[in-house]
N, C-alpha and C. Protein backbone atom coordinates (compact mmCIF):
# COMPACT_ATOMS: atom_id res chain seq x y z
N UNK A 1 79.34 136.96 126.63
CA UNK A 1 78.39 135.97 126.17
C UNK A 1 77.24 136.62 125.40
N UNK A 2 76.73 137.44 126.10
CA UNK A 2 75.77 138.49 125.11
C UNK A 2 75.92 139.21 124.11
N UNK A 3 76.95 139.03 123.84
CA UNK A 3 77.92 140.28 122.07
C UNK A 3 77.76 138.41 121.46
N UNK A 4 78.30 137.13 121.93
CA UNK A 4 78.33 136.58 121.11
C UNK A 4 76.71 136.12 120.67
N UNK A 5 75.79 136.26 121.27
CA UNK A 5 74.73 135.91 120.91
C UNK A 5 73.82 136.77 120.01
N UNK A 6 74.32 138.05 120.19
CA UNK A 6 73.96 139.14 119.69
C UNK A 6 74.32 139.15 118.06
N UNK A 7 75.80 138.82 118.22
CA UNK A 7 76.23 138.45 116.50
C UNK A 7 75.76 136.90 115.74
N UNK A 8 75.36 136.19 116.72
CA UNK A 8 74.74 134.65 116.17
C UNK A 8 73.11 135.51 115.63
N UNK A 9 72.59 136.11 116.42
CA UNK A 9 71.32 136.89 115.73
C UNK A 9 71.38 137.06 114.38
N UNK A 10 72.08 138.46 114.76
CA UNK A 10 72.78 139.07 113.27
C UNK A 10 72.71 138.46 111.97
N UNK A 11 73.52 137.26 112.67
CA UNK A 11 73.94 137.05 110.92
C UNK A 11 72.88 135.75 110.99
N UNK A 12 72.40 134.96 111.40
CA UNK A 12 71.10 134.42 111.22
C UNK A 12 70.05 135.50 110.30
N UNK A 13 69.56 136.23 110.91
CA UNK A 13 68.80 137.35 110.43
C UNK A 13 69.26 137.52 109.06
N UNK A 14 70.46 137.95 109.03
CA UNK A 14 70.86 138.43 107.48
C UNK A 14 70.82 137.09 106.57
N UNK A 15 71.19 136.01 107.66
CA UNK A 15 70.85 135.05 106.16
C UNK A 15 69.68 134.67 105.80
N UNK A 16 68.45 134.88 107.07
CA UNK A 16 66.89 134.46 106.83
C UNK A 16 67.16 135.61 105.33
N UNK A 17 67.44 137.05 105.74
CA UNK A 17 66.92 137.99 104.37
C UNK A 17 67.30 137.49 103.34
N UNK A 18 69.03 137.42 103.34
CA UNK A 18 69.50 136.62 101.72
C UNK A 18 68.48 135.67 101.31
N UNK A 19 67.84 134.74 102.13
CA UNK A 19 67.01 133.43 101.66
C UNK A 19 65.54 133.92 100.59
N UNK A 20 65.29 134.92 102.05
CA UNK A 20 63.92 135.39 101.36
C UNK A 20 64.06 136.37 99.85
N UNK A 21 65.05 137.07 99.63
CA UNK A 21 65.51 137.52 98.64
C UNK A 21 65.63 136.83 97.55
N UNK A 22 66.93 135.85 97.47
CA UNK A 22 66.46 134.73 96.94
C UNK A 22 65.46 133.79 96.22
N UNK A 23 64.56 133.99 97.25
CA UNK A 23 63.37 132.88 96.58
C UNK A 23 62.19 133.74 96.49
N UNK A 24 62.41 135.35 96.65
CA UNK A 24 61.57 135.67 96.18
C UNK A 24 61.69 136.71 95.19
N UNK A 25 62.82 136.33 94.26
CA UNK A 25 63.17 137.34 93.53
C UNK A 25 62.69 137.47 91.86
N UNK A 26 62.70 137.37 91.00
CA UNK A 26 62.27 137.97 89.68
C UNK A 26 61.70 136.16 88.99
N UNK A 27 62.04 134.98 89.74
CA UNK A 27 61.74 133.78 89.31
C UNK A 27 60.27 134.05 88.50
N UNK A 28 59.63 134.59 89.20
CA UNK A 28 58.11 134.18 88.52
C UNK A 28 57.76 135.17 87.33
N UNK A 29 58.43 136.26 87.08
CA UNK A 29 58.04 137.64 86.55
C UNK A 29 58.05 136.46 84.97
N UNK A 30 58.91 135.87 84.27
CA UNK A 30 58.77 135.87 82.97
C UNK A 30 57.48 135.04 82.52
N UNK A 31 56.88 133.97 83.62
CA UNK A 31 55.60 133.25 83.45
C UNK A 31 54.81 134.69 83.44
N UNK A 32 54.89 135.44 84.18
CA UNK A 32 53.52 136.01 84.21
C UNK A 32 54.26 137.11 82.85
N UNK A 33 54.86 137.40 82.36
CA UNK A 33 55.04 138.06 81.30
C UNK A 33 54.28 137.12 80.00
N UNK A 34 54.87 136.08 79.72
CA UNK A 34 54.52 134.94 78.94
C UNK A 34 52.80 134.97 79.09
N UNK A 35 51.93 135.25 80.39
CA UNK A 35 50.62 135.31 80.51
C UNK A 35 50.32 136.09 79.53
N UNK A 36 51.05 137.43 80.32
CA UNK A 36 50.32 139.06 79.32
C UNK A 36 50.27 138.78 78.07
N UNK A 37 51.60 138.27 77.62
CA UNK A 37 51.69 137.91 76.11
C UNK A 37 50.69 137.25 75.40
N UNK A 38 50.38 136.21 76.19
CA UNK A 38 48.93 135.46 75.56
C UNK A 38 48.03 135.91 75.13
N UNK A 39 47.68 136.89 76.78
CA UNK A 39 46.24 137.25 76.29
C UNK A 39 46.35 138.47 75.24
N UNK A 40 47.18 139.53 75.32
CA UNK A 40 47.23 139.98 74.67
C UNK A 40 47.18 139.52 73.15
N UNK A 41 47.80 138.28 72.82
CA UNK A 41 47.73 137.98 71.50
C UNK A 41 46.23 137.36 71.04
N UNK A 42 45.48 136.52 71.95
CA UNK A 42 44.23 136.28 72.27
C UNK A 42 43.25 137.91 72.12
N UNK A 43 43.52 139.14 72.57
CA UNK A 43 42.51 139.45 72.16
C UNK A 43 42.93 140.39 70.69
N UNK A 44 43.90 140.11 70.15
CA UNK A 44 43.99 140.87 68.95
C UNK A 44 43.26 139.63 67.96
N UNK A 45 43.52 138.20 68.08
CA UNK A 45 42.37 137.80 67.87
C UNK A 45 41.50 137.59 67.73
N UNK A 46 40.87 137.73 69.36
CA UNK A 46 39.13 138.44 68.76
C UNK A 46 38.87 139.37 67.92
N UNK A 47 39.64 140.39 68.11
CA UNK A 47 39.24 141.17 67.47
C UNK A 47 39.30 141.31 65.98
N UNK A 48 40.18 140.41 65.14
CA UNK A 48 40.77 140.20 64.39
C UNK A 48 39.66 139.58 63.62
N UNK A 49 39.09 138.52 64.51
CA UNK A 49 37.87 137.47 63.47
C UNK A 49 36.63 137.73 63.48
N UNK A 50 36.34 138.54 64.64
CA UNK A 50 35.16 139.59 64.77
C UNK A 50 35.09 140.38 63.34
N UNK A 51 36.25 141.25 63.06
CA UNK A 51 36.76 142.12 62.35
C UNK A 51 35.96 141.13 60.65
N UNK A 52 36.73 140.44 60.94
CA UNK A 52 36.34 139.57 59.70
C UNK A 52 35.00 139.07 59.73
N UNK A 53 34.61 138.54 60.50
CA UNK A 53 32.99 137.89 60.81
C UNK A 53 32.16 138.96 60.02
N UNK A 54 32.21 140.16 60.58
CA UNK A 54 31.04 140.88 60.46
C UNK A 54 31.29 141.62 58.97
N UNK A 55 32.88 141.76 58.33
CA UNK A 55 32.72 141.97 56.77
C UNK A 55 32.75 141.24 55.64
N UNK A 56 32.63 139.37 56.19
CA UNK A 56 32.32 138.64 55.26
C UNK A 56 33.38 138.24 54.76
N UNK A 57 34.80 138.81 55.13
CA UNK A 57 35.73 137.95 54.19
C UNK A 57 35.92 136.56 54.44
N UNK A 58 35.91 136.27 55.40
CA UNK A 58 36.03 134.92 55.70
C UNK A 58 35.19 133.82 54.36
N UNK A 59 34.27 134.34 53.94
CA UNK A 59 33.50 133.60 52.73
C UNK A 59 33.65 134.17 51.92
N UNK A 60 34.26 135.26 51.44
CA UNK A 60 34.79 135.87 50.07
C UNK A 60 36.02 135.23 50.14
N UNK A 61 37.15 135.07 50.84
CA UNK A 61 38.45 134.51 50.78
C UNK A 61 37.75 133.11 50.23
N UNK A 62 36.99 131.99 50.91
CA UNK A 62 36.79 130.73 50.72
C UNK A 62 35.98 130.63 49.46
N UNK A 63 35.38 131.36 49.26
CA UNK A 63 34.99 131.83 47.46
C UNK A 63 35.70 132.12 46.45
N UNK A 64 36.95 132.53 46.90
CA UNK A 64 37.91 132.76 46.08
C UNK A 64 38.63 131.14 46.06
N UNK A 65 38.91 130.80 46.84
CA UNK A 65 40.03 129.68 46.88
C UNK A 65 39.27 128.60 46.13
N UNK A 66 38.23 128.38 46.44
CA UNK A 66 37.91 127.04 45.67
C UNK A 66 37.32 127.49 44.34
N UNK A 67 37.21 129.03 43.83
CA UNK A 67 36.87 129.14 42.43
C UNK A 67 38.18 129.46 42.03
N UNK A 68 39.38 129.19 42.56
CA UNK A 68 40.49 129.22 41.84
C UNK A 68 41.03 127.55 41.46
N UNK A 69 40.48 126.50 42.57
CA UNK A 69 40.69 125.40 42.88
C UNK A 69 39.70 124.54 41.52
N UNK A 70 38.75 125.00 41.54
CA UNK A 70 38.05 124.75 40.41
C UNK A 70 38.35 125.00 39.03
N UNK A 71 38.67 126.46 39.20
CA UNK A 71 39.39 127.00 37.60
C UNK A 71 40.36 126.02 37.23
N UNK A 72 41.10 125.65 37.96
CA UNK A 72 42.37 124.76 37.53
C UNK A 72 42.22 123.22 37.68
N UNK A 73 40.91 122.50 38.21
CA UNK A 73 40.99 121.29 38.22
C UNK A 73 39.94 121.07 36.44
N UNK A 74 39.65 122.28 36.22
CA UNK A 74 38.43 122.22 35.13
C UNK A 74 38.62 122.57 34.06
């Protein structure tokens, strides 16, 4: 009676592990990859319009476009 209870353990046990294995296995890794990705693309961003902020293209580009927009409506 005690070998059979001993193997009802057992393999209970081994299937609690399969379960926990299971549900706790690589499911979440690509959200939090997809995170990194963000921010990472977020701060090449900042840095990107910072980059631009402080050498003015942002209003040399828009100086250009509408004196090209002009050249050709005029």
């Amino acid at each position: 009676m005690l070998a059979v209870i001993c193997a009802a353990q057992a393999a209970l046990l081994a299937g609690l592990a399969a379960l926990r294995r299971h549900r706790l296995g690589d499911g979440g890794q690509s959200t939090a990859e997809y995170a990194l990705v963000l921010l990472g693309a977020a701060a090449i961003a900042v840095l990107v319009i910072s980059w631009a902020t402080d050498t003015n293209l942002i209003g040399k580009l828009f100086d250009f476009v509408i004196g090209k927009v002009m050249g050709r409506a005029g």
